[in-house]
PDB file of N, CA and C in Angstrom:
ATOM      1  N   UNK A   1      40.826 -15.092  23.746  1.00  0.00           N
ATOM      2  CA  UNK A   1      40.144 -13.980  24.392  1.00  0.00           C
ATOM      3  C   UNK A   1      38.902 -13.633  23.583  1.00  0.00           C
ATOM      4  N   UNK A   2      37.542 -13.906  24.283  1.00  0.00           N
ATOM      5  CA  UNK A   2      36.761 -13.272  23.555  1.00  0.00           C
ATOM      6  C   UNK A   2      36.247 -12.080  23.509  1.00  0.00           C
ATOM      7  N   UNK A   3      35.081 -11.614  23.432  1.00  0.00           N
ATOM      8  CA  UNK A   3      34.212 -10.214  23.407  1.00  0.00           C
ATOM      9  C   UNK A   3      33.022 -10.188  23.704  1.00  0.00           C
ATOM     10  N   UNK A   4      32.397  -9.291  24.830  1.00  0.00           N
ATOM     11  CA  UNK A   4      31.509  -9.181  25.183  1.00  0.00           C
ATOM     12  C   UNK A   4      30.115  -8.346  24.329  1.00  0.00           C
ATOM     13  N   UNK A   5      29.164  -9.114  23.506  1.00  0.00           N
ATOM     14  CA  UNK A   5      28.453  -8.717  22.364  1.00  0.00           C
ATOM     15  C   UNK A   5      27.722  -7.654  23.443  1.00  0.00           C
ATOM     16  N   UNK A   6      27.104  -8.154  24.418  1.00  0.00           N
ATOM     17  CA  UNK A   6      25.835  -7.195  25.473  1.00  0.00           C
ATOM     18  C   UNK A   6      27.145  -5.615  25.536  1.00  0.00           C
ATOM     19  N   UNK A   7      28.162  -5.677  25.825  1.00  0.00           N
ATOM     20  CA  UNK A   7      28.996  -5.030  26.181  1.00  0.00           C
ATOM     21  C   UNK A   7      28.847  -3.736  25.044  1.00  0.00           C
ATOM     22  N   UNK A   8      29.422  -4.723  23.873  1.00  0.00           N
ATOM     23  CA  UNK A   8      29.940  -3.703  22.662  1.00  0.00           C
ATOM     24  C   UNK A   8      28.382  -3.059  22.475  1.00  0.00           C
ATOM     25  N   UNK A   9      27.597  -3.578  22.523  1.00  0.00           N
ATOM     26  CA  UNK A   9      25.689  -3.156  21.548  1.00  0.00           C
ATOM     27  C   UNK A   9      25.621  -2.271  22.989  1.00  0.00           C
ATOM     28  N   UNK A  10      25.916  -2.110  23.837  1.00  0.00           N
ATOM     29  CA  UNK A  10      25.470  -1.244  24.879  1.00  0.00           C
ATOM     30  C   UNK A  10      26.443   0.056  24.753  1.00  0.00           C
ATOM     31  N   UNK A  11      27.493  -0.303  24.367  1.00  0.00           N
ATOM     32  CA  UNK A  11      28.880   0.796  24.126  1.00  0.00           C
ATOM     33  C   UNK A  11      28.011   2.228  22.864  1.00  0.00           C
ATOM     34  N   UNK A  12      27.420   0.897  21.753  1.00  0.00           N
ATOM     35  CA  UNK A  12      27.075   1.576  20.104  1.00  0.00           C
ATOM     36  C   UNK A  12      26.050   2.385  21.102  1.00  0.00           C
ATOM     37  N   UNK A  13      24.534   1.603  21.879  1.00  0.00           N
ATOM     38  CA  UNK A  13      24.187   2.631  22.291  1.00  0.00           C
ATOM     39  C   UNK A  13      23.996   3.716  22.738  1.00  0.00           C
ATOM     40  N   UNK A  14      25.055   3.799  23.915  1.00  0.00           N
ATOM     41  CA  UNK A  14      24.998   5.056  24.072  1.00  0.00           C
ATOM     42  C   UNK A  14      25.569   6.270  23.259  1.00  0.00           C
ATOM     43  N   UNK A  15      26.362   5.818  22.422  1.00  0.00           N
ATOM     44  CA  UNK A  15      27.422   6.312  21.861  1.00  0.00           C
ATOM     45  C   UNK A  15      26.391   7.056  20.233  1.00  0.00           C
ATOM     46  N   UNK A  16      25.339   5.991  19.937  1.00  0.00           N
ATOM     47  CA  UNK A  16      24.459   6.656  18.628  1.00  0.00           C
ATOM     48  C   UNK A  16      23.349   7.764  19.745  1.00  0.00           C
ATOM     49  N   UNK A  17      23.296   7.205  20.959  1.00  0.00           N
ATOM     50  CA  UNK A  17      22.508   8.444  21.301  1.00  0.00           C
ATOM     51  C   UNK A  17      22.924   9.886  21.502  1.00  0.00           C
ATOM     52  N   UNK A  18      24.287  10.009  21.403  1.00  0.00           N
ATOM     53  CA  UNK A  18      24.469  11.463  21.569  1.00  0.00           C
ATOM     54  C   UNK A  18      24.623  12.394  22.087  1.00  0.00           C
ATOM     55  N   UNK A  19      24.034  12.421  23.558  1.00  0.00           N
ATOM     56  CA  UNK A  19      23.988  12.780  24.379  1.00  0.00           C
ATOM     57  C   UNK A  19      24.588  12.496  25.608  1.00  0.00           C
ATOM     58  N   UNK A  20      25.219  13.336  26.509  1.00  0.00           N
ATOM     59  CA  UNK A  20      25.310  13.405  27.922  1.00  0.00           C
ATOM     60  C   UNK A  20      24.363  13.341  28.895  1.00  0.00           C
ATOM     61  N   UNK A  21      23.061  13.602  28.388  1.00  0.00           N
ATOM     62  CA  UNK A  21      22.100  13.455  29.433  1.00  0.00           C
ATOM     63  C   UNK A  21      21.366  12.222  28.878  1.00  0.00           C
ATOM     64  N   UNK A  22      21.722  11.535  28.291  1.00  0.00           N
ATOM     65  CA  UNK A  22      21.263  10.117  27.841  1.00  0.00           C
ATOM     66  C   UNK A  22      21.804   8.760  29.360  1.00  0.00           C
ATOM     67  N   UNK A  23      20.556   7.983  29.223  1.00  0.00           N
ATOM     68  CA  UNK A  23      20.761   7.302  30.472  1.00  0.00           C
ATOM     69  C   UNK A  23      19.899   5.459  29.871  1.00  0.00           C
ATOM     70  N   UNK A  24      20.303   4.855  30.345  1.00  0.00           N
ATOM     71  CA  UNK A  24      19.662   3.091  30.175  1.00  0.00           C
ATOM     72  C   UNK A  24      18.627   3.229  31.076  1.00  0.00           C
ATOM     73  N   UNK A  25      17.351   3.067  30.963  1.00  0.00           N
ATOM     74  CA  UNK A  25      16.603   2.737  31.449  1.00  0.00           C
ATOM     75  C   UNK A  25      15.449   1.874  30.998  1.00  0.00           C
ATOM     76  N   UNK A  26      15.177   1.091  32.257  1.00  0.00           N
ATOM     77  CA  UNK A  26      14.124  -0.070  31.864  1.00  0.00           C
ATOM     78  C   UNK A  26      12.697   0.815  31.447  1.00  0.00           C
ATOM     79  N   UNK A  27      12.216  -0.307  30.233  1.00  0.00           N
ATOM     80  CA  UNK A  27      10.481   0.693  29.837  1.00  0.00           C
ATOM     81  C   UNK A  27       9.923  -0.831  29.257  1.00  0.00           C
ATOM     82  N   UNK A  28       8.628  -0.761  29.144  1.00  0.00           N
ATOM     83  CA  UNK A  28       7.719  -1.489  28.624  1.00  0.00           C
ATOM     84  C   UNK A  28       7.275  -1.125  27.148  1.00  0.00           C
ATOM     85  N   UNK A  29       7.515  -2.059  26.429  1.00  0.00           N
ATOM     86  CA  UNK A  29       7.523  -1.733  24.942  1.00  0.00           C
ATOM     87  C   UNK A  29       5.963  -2.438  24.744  1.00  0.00           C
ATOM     88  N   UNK A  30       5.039  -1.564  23.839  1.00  0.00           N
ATOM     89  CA  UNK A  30       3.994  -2.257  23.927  1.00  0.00           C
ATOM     90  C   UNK A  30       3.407  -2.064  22.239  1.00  0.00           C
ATOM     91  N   UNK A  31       3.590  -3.372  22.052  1.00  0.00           N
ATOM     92  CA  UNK A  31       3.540  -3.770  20.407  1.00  0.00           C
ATOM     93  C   UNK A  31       1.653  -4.006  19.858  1.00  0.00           C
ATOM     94  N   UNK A  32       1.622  -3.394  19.369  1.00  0.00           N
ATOM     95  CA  UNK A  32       0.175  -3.399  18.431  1.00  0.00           C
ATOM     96  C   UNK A  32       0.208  -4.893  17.892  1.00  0.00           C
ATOM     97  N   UNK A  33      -0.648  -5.686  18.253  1.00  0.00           N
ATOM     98  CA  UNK A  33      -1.007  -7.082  17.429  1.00  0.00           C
ATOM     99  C   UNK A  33      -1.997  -7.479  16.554  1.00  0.00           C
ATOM    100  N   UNK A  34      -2.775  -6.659  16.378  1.00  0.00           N
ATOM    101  CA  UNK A  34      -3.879  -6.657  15.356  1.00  0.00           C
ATOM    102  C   UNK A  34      -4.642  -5.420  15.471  1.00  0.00           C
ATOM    103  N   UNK A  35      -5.766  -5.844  14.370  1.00  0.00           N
ATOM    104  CA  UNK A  35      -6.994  -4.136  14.287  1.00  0.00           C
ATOM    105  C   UNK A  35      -7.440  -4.221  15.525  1.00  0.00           C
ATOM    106  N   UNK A  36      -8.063  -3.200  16.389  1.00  0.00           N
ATOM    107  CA  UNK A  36      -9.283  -3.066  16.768  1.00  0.00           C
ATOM    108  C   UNK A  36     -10.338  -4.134  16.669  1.00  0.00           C
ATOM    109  N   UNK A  37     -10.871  -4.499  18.138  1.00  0.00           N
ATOM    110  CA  UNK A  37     -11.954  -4.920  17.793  1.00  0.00           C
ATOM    111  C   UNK A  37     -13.163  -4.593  19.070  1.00  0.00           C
ATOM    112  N   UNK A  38     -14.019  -4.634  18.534  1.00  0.00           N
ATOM    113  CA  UNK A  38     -15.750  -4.575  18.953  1.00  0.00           C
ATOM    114  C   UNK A  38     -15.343  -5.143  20.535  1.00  0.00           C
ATOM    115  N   UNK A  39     -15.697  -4.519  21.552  1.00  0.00           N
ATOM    116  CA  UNK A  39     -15.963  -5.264  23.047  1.00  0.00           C
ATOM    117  C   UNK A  39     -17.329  -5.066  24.119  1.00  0.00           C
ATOM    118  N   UNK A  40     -17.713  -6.013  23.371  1.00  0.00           N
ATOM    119  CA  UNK A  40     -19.739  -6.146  23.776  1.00  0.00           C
ATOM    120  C   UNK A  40     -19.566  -5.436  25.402  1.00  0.00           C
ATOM    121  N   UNK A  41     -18.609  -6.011  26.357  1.00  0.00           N
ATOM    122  CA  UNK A  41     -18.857  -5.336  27.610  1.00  0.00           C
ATOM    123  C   UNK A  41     -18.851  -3.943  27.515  1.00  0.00           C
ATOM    124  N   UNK A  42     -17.808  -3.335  27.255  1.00  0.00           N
ATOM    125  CA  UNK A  42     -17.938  -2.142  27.220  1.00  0.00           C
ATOM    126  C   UNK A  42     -18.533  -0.697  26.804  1.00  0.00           C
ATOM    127  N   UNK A  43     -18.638  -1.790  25.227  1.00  0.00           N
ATOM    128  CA  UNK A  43     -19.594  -0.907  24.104  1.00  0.00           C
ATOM    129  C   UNK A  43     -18.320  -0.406  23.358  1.00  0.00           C
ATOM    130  N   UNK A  44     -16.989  -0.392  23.457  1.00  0.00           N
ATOM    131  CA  UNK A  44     -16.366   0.378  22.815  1.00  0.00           C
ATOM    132  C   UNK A  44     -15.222  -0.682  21.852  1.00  0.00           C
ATOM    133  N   UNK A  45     -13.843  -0.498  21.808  1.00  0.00           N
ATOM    134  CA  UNK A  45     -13.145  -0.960  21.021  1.00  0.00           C
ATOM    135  C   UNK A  45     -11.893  -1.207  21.484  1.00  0.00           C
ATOM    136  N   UNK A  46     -10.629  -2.320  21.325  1.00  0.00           N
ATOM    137  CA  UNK A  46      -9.528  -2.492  21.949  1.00  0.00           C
ATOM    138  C   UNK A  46      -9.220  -3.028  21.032  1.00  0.00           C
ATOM    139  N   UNK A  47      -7.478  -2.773  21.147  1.00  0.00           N
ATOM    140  CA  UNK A  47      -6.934  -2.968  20.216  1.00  0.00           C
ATOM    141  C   UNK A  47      -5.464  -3.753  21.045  1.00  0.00           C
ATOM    142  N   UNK A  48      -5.597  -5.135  20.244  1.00  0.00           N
ATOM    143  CA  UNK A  48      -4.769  -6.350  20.688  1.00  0.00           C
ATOM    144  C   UNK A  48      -3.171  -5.885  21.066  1.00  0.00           C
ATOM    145  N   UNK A  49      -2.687  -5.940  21.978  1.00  0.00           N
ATOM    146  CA  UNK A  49      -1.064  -5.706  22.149  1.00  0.00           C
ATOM    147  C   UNK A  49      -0.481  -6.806  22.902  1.00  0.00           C
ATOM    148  N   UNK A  50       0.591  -6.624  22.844  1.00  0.00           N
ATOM    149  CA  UNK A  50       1.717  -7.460  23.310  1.00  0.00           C
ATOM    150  C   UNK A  50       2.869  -6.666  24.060  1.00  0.00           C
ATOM    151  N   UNK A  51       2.788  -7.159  25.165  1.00  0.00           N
ATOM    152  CA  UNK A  51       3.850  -5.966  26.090  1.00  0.00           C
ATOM    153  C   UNK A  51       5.455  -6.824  25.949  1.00  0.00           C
ATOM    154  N   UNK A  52       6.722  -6.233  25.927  1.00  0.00           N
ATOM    155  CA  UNK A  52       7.821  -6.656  26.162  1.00  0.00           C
ATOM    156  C   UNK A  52       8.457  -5.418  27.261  1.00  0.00           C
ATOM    157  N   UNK A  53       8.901  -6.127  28.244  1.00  0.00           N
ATOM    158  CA  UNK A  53       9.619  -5.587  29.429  1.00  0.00           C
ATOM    159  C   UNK A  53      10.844  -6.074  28.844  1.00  0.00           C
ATOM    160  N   UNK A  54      11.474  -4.482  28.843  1.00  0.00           N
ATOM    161  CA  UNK A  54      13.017  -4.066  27.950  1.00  0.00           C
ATOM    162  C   UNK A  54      13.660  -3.302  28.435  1.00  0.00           C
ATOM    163  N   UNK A  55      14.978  -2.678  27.907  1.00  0.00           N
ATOM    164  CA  UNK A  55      15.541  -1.042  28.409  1.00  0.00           C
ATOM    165  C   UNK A  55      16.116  -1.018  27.286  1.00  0.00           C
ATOM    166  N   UNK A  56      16.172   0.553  27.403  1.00  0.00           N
ATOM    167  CA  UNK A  56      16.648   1.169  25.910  1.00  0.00           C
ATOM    168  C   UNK A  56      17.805   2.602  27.177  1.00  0.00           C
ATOM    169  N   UNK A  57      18.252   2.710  25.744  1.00  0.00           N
ATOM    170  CA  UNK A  57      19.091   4.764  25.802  1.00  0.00           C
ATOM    171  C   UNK A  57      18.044   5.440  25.744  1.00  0.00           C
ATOM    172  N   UNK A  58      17.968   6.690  26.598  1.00  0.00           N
ATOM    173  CA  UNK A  58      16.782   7.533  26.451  1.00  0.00           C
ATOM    174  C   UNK A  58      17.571   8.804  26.356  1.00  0.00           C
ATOM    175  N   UNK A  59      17.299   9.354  25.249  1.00  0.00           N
ATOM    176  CA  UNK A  59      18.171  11.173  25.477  1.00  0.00           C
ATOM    177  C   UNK A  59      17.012  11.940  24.860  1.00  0.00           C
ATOM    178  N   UNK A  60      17.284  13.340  25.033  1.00  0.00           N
ATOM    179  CA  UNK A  60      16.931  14.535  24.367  1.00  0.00           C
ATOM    180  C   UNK A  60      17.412  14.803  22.858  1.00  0.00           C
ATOM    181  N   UNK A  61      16.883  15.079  22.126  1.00  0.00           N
ATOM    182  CA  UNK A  61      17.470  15.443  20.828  1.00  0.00           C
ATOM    183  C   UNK A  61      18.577  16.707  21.047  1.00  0.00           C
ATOM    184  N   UNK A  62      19.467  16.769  20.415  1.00  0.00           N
ATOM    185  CA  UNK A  62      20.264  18.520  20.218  1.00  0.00           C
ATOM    186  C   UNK A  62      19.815  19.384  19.944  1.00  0.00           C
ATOM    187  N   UNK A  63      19.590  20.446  20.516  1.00  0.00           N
ATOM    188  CA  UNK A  63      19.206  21.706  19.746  1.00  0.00           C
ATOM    189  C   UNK A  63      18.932  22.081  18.538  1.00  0.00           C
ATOM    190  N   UNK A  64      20.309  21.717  17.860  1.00  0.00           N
ATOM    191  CA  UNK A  64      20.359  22.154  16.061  1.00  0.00           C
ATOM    192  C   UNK A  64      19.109  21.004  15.219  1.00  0.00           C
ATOM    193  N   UNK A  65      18.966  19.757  16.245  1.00  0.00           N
ATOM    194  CA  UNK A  65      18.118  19.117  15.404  1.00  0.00           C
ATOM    195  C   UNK A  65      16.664  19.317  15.284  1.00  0.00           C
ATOM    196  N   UNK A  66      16.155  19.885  16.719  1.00  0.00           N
ATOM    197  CA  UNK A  66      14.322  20.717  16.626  1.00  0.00           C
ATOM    198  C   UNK A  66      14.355  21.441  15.747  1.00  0.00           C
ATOM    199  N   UNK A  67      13.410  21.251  14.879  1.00  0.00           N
ATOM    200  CA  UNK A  67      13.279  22.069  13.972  1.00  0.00           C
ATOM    201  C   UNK A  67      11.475  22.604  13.994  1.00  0.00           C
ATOM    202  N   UNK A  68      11.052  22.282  15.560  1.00  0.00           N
ATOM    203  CA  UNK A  68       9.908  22.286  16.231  1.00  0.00           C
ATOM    204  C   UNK A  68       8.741  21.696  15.737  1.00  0.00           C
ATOM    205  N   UNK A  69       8.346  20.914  14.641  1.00  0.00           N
ATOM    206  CA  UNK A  69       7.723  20.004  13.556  1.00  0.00           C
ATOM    207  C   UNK A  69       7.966  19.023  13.797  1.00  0.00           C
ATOM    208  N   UNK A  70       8.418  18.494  12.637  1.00  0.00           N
ATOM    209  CA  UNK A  70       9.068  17.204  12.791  1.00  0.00           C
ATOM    210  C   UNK A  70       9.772  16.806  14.256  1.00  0.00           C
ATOM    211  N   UNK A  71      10.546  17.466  14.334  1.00  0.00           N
ATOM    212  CA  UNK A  71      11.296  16.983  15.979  1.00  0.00           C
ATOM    213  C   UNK A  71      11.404  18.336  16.847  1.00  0.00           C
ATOM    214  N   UNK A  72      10.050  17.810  17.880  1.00  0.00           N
ATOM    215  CA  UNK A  72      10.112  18.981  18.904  1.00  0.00           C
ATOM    216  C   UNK A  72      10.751  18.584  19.702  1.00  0.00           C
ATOM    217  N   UNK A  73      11.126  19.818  20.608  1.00  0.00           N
ATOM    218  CA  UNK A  73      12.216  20.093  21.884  1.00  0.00           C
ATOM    219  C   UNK A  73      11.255  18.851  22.888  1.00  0.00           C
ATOM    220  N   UNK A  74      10.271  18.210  22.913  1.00  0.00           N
ATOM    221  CA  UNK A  74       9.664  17.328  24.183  1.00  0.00           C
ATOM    222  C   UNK A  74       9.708  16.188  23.678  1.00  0.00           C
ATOM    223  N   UNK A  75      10.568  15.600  22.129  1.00  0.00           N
ATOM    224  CA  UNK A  75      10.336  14.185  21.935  1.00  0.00           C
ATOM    225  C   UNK A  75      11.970  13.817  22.662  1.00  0.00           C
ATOM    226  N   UNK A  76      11.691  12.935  22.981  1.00  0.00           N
ATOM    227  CA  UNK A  76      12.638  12.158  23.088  1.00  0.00           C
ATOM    228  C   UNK A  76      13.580  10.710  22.082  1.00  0.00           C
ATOM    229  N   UNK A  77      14.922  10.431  22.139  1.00  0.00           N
ATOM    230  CA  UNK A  77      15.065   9.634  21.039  1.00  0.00           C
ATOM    231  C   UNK A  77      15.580   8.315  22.018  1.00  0.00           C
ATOM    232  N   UNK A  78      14.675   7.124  21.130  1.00  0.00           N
ATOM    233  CA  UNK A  78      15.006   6.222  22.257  1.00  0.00           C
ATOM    234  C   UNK A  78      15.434   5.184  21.467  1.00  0.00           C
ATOM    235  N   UNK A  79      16.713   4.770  22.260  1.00  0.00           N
ATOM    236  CA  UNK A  79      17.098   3.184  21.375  1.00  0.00           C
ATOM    237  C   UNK A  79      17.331   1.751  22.170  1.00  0.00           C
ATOM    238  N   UNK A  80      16.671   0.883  21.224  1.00  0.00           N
ATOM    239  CA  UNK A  80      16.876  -0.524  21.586  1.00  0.00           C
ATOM    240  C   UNK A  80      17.800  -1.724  21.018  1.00  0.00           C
ATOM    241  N   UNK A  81      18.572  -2.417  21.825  1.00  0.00           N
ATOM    242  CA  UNK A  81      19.347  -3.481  20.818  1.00  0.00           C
ATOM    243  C   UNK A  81      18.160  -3.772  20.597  1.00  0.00           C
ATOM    244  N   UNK A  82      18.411  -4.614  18.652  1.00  0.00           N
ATOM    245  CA  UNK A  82      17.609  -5.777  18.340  1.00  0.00           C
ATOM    246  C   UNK A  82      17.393  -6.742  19.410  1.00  0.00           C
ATOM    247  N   UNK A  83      18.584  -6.961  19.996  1.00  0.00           N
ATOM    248  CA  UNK A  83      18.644  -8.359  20.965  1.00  0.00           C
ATOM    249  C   UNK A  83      17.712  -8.239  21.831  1.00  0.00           C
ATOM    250  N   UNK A  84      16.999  -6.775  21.884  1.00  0.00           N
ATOM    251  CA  UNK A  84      16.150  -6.696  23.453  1.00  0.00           C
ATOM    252  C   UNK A  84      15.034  -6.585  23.307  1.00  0.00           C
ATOM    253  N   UNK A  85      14.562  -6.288  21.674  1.00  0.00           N
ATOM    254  CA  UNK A  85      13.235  -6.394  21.711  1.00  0.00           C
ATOM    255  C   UNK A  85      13.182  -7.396  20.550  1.00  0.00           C
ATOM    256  N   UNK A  86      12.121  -8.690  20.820  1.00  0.00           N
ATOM    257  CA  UNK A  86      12.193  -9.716  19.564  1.00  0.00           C
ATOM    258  C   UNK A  86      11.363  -9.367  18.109  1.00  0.00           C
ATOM    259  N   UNK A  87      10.626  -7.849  18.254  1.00  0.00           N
ATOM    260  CA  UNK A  87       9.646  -7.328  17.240  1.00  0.00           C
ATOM    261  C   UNK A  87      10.044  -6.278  16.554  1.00  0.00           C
ATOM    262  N   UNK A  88       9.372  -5.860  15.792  1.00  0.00           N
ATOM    263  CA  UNK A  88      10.163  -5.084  14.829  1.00  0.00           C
ATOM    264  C   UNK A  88       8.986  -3.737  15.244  1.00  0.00           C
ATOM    265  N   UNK A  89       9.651  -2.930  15.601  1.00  0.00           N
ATOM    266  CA  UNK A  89       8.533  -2.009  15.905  1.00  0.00           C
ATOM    267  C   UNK A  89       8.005  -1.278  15.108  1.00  0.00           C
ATOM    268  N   UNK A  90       6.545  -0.070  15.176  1.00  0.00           N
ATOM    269  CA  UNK A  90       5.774  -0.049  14.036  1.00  0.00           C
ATOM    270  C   UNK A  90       5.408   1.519  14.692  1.00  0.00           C
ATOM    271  N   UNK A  91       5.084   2.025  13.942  1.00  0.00           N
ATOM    272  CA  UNK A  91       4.311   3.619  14.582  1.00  0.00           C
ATOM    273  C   UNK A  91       3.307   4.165  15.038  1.00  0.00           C
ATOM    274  N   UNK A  92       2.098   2.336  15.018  1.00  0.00           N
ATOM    275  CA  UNK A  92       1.103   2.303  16.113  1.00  0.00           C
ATOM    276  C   UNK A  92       1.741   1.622  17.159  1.00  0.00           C
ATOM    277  N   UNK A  93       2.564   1.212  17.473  1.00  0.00           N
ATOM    278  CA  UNK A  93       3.024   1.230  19.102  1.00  0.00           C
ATOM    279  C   UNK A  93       2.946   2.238  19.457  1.00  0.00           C
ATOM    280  N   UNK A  94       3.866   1.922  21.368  1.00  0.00           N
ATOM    281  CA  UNK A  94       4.305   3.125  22.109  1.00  0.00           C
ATOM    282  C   UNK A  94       5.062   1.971  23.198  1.00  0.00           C
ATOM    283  N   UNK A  95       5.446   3.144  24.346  1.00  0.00           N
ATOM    284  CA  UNK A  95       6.281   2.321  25.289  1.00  0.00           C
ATOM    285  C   UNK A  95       5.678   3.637  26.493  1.00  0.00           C
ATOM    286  N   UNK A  96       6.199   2.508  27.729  1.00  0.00           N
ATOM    287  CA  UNK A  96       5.745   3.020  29.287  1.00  0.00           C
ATOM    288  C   UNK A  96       7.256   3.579  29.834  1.00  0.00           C
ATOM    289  N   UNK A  97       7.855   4.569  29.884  1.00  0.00           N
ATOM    290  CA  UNK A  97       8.404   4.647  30.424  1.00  0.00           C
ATOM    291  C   UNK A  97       8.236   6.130  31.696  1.00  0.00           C
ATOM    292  N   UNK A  98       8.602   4.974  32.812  1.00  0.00           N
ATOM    293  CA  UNK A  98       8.590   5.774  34.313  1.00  0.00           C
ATOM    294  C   UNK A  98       7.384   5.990  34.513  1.00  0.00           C
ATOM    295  N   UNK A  99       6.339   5.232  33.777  1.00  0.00           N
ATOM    296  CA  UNK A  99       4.894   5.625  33.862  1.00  0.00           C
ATOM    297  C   UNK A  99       4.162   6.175  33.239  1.00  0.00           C
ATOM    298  N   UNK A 100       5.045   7.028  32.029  1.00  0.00           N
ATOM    299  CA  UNK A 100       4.487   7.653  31.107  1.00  0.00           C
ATOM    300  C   UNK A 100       4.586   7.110  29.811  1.00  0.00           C
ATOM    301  N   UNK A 101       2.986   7.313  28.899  1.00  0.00           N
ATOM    302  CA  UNK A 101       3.053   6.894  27.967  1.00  0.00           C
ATOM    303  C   UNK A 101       4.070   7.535  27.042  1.00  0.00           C
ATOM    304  N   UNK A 102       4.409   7.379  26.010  1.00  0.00           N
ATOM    305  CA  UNK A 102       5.133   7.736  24.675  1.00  0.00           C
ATOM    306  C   UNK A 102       4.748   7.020  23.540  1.00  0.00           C
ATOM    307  N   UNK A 103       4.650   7.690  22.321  1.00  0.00           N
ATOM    308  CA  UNK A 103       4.423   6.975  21.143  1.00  0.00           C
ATOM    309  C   UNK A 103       5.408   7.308  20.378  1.00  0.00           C
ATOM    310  N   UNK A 104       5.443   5.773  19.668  1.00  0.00           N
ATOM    311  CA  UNK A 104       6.649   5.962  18.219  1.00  0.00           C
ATOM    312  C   UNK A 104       6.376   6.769  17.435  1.00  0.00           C
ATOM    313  N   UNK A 105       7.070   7.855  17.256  1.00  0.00           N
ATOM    314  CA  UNK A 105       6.719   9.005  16.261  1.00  0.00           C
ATOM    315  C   UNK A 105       7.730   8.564  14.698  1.00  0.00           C
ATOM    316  N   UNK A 106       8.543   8.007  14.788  1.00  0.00           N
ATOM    317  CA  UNK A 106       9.433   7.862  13.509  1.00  0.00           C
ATOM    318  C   UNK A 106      10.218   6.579  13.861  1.00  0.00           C
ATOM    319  N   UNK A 107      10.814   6.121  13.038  1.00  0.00           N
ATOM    320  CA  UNK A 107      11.273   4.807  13.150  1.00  0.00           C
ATOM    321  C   UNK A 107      12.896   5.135  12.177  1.00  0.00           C
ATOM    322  N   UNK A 108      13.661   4.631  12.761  1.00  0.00           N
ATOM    323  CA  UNK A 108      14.799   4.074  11.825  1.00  0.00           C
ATOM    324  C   UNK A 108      16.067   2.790  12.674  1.00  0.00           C
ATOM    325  N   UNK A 109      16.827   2.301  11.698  1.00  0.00           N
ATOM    326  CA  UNK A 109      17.622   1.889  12.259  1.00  0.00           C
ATOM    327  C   UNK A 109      19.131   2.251  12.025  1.00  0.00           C
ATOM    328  N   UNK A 110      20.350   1.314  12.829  1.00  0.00           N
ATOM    329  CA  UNK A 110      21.436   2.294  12.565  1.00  0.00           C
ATOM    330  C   UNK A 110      21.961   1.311  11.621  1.00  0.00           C
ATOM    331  N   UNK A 111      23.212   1.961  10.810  1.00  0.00           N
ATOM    332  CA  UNK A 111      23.532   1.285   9.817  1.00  0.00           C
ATOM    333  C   UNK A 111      23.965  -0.554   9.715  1.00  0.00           C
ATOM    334  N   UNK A 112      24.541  -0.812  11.102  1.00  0.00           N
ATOM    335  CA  UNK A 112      25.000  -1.769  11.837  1.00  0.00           C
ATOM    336  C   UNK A 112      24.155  -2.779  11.848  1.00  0.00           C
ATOM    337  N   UNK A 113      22.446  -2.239  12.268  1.00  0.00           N
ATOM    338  CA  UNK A 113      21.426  -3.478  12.034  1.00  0.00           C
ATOM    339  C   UNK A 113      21.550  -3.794  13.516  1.00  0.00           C
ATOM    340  N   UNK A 114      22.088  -3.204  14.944  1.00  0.00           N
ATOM    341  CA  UNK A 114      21.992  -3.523  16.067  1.00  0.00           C
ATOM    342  C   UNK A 114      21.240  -2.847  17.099  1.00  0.00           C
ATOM    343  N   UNK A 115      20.519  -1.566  16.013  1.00  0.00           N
ATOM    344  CA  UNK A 115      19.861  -0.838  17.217  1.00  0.00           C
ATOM    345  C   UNK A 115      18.640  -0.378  16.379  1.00  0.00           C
ATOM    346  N   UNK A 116      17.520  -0.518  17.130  1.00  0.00           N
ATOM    347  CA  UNK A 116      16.454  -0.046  16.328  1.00  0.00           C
ATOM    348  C   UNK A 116      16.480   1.665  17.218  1.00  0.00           C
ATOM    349  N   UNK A 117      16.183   2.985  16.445  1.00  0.00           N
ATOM    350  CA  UNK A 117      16.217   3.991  16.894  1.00  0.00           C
ATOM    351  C   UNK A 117      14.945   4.630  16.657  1.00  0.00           C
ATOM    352  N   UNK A 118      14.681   4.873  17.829  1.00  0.00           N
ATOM    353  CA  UNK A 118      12.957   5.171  17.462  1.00  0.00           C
ATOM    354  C   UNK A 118      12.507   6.913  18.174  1.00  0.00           C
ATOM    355  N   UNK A 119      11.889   7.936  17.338  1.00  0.00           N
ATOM    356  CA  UNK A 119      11.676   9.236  17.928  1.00  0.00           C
ATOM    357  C   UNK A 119      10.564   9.176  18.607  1.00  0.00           C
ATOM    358  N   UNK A 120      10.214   9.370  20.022  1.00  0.00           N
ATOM    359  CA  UNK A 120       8.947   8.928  21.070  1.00  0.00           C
ATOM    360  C   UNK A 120       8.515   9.966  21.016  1.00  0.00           C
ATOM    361  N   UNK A 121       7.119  10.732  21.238  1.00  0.00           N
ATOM    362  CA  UNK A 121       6.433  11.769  21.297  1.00  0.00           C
ATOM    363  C   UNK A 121       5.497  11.825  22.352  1.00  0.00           C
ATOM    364  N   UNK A 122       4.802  12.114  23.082  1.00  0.00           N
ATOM    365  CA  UNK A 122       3.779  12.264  24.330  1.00  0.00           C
ATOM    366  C   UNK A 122       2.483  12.373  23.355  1.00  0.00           C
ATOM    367  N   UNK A 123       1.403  11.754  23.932  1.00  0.00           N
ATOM    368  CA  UNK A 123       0.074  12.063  22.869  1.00  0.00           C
ATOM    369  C   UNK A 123      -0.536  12.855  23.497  1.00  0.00           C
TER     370      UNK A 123
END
């Protein structure tokens, strides 16, 4: 009898997110690939990315944890298996979800090494 790995890493997820109003949903993870550079058409500047179409846990933080600074009541905490995104994410990313931008505001992972947990912020 074996074990379903997608199964169990989807179980940890929801389960490190915390929440009841936490839900799987698909988002576009969009990875920073280099500096900035110069774009003669435009006159202005772009900066190289790499999109990965993914889904993560999306919840609200708890109450006791806003401490309205560091973690306001409008970030959201979002997590990804390793397995789902192949990059290691960075705090000039962000991700599309439902259409809206979000940026990585903080980064950690869980002790396990199976979920990258990342605090999203609105710019």
């Amino acid at each position: 009898m074996g074990f379903d790995l997608s199964k169990i890493v989807s179980g940890a997820m929801t389960a490190a997110a915390g929440s009841v109003r936490s839900t799987v949903r698909p988002l576009t993870y969009v990875h920073v690939t280099g500096s900035p550079v110069y774009d003669p058409i435009t006159g202005g500047t772009i900066t190289p990315t790499t999109e990965y179409e993914t889904r993560g846990v999306i919840a609200r933080y708890r109450s006791r944890d806003i401490d309205g600074s560091r973690i306001q009541a409008s970030d959201l905490k979002l997590l990804i298996a390793y397995d789902d995104l192949p990059v290691t994410p960075k705090l000039i990313d962000h991700a599309m979800i439902a259409g809206v931008r979000w940026n990585v505001h903080n980064l950690a992972a869980d002790p396990a090494g199976a979920l990258h947990i990342l605090q999203m912020r609105k710019p």
